[in-house]
Protein backbone atom coordinates (compact mmCIF):
# COMPACT_ATOMS: atom_id res chain seq x y z
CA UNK A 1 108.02 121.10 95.02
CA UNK A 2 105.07 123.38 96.58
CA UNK A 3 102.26 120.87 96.76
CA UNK A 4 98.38 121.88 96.99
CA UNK A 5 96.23 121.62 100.14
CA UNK A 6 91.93 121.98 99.57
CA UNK A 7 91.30 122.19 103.77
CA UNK A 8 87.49 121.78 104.27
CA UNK A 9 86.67 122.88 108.27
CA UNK A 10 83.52 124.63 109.26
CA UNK A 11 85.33 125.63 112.41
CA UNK A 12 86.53 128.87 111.64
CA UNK A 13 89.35 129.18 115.07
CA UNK A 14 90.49 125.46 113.68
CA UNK A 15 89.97 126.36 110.05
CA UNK A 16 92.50 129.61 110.35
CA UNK A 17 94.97 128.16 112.82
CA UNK A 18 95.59 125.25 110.13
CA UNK A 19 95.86 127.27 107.43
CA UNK A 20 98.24 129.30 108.54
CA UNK A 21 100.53 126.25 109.91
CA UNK A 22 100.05 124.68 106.31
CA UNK A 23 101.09 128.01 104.46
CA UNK A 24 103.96 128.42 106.63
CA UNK A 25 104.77 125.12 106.32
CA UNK A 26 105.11 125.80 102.13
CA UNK A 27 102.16 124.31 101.05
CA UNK A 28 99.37 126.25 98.76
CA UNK A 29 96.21 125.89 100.60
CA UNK A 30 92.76 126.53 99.52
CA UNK A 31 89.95 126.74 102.55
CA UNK A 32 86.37 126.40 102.57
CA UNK A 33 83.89 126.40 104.99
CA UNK A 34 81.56 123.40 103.80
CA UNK A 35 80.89 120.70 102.17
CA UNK A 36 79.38 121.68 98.86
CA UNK A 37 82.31 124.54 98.48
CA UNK A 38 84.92 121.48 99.05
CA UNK A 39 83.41 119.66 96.32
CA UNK A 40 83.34 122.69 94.27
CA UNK A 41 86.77 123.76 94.85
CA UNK A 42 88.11 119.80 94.46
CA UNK A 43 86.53 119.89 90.70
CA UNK A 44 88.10 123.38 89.77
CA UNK A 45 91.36 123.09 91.42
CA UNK A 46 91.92 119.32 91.67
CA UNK A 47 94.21 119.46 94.85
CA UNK A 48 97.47 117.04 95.62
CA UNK A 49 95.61 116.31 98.44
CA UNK A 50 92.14 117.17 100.63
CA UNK A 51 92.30 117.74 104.54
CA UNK A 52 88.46 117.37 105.56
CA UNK A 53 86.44 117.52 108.62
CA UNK A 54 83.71 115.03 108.79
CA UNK A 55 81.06 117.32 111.12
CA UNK A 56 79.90 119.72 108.51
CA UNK A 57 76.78 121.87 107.58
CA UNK A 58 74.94 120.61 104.65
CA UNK A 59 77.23 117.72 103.04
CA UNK A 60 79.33 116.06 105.73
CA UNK A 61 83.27 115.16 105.14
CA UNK A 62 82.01 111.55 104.81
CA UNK A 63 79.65 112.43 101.87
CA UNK A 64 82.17 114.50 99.95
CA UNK A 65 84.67 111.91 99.94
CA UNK A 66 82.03 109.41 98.68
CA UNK A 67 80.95 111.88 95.82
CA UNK A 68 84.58 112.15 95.20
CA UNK A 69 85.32 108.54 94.85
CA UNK A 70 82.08 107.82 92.93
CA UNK A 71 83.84 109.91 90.57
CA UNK A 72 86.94 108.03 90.39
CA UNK A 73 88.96 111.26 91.95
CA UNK A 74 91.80 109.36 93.74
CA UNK A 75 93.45 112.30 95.32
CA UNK A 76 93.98 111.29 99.33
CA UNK A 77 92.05 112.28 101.60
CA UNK A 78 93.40 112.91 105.34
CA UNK A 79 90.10 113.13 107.76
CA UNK A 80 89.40 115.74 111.07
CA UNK A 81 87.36 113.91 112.84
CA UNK A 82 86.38 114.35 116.84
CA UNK A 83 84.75 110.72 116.43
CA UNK A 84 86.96 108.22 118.53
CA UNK A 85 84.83 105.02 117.61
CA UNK A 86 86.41 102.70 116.22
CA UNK A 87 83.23 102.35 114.55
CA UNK A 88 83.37 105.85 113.26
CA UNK A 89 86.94 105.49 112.05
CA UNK A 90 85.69 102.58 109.83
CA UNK A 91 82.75 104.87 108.71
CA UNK A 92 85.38 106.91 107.45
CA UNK A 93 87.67 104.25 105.41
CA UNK A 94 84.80 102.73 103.94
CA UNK A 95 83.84 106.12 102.41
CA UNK A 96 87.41 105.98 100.93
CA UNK A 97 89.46 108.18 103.04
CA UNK A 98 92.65 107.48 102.88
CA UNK A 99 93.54 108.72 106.90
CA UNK A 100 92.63 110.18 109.98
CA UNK A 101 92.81 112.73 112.81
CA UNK A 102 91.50 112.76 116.00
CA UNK A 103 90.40 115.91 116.95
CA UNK A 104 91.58 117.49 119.45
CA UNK A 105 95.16 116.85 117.64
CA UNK A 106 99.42 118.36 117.45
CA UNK A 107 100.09 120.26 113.92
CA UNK A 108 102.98 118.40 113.64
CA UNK A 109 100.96 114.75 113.61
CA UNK A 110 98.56 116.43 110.52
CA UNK A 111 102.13 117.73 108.82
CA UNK A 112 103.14 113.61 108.87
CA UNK A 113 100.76 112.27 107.70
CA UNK A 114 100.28 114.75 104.59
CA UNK A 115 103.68 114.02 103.79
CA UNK A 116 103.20 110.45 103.98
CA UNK A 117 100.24 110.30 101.68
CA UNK A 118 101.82 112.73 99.24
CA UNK A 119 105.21 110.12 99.24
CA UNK A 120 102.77 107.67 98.14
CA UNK A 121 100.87 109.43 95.52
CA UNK A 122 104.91 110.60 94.24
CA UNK A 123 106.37 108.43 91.77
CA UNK A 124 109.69 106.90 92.36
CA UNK A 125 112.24 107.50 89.81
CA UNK A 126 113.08 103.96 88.51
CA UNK A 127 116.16 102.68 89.90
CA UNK A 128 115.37 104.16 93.29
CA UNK A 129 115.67 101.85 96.51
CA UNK A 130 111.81 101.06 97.07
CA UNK A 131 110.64 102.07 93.80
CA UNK A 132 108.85 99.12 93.20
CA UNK A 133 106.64 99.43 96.04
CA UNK A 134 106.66 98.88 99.98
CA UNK A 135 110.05 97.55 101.01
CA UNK A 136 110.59 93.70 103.06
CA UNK A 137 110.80 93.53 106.57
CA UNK A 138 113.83 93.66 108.62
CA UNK A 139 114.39 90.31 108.23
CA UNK A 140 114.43 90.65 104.31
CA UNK A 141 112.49 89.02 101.56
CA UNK A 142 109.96 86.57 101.97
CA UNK A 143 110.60 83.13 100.96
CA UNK A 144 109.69 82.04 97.31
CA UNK A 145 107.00 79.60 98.19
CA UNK A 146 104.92 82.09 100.12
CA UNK A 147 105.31 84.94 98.17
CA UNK A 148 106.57 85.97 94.27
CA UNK A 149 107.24 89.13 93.41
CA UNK A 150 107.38 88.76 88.93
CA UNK A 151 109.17 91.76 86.87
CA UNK A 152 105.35 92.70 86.40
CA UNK A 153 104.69 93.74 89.74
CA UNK A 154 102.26 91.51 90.57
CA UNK A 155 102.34 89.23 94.32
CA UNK A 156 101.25 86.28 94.92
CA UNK A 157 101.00 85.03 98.48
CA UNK A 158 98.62 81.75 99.11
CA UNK A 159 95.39 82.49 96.98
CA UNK A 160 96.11 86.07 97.08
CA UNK A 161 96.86 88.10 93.44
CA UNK A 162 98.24 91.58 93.98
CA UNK A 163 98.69 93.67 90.99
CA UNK A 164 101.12 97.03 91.48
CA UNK A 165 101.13 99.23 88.50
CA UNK A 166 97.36 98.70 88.30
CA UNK A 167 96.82 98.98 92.16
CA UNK A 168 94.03 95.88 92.27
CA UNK A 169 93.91 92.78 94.04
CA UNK A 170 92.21 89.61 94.31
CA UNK A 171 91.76 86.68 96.25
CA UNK A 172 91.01 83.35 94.44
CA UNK A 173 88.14 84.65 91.63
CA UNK A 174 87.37 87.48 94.27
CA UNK A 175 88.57 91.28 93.37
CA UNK A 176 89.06 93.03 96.69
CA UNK A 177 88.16 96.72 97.06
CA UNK A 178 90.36 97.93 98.85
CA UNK A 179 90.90 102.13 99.83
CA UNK A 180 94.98 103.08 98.52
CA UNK A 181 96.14 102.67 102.14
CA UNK A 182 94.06 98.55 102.54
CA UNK A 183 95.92 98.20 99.39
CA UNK A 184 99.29 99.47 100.10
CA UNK A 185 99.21 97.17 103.82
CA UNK A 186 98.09 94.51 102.02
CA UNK A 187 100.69 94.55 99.60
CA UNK A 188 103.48 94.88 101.89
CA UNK A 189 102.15 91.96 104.03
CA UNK A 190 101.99 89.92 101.09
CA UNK A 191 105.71 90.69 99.99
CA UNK A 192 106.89 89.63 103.47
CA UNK A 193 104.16 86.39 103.63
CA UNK A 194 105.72 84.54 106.61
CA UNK A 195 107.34 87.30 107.74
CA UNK A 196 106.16 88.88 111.07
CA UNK A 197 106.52 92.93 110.67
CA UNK A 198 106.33 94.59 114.06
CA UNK A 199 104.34 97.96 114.25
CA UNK A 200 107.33 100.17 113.94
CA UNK A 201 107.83 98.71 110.90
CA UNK A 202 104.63 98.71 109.00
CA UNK A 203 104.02 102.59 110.21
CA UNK A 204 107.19 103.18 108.27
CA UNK A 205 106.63 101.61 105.15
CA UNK A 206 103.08 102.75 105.39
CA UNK A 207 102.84 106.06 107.03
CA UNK A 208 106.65 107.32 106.52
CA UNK A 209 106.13 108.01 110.44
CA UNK A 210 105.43 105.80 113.80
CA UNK A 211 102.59 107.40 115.82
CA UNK A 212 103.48 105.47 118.74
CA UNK A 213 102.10 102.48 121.00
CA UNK A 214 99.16 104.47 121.89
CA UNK A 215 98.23 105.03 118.21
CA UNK A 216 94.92 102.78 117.22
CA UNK A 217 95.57 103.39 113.49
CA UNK A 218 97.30 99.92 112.65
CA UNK A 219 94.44 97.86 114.75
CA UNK A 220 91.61 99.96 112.62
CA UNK A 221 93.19 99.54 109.10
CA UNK A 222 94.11 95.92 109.68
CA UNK A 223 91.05 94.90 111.24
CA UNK A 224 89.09 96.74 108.12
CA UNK A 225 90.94 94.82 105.88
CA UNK A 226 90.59 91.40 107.19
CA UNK A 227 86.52 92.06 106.71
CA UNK A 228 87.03 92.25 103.22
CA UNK A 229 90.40 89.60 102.82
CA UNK A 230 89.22 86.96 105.32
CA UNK A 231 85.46 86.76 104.61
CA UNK A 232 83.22 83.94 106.19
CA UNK A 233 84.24 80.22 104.68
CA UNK A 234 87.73 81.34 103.68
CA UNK A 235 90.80 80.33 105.55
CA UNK A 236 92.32 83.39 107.49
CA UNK A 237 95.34 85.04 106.03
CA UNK A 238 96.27 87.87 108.43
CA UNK A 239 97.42 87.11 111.81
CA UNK A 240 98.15 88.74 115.05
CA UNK A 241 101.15 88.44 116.84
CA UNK A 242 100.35 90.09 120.11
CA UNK A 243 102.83 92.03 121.39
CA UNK A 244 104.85 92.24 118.47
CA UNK A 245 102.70 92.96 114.98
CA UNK A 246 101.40 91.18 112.23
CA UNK A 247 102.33 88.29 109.64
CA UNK A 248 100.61 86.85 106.38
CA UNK A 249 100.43 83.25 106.01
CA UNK A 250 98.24 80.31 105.51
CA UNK A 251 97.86 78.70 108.58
């Protein structure tokens, strides 16, 4: 299955080199130069997915994915950015990107996580190992009092509500908002409350790929979604297990 590529990069040496790898790599990819031409090319061609640099002329990558998701266009969105702050990286999620990049960064790395966003925007066929969403931990299931996972779909871990088909989730009275990836960790934590899944583990059910012990990627997703799980006044659901990864439980 040839899947479509809109690349956004006002580099032109970084813009060329990537859309060659991509086309040799069997995707169709569509280019642009700017902002306002990746907006314009994301409402004619509606893309499987968008690869797009946050430093641009005009309307910056962080805009566009705004306008995009003020729009309700859910097509992932993998960001170039040369911004290492954490900070930054937040900037970034909170716009609704699905991913990052840091600039300057291997082919191959862009090529996995494409195909890892794509696998998650791909429905299973039903029957297939997994199909109902992120898979337990290598220790298996977690146990019944923590966490229930109905013939609906939907999780429920402490005062947490997690809803599959319709991708929402609440805690208590509280819907989260959560970007697909917050919602896809949060999930799998939540099927494995009690559980502790080390990093190799969550990069595999989450990103299809492990990026290594250097890789900040886990520390910046989980630590964005505890802001918006573990407010002020509620009792913290997402732990750290230094060393090893991370568990969901009511402590």
């Amino acid at each position: 299955m040839t899947h479509s590529v809109l690349l956004a990069e006002d580099d032109r040496p970084i813009r060329t080199a990537l859309e060659r790898a991509l086309t040799l790599e069997g995707y169709q990819v569509t280019a642009v130069a700017d902002g306002i031409q990746a907006l314009a090319a994301a409402h004619r061609e509606r893309p499987d997915v968008i690869l797009l640099d946050v430093m641009m002329p005009g309307i910056d990558g962080l805009q566009v994915c705004q306008v995009l998701r003020a729009e309700q266009d859910r097509t992932p969105i993998l960001m170039l950015t040369a911004r290492v702050e954490t900070a930054d990286r937040i900037a970034g999620l909170d716009a609704g990107a699905d991913d990052y990049v840091v600039k300057p960064f291997e082919v191959e790395e862009v090529f996995a996580r494409l195909r890892a966003l794509l696998r998650r925007t791909t429905p299973e066929p039903a029957g297939t190992p997994g199909a109902a969403g992120p898979g337990a931990g290598p220790d298996g299931p977690g146990e019944a009092d923590e966490a229930r996972l109905a013939d609906s779909g939907v999780v429920e871990a402490a005062d947490l509500r997690i809803d599959g088909p319709s991708r929402r989730a609440w805690r208590g009275e509280r819907e989260l908002e959560l970007t697909r990836t917050e919602f896809e960790l949060l999930e799998l934590l939540a099927r494995n409350a009690g559980i502790v899944l080390d990093h190799s583990t969550i990069y595999d059910r989450i990103w299809g790929y492990d990026f290594g012990p250097g890789s900040k990627n886990l520390a910046v997703y989980v630590g964005y979604l505890r802001r918006k799980v573990d407010v002020p006044g509620s009792r913290p659901l997402i732990h750290t297990v230094r060393g090893v990864g991370y568990v969901l439980r009511e402590d």
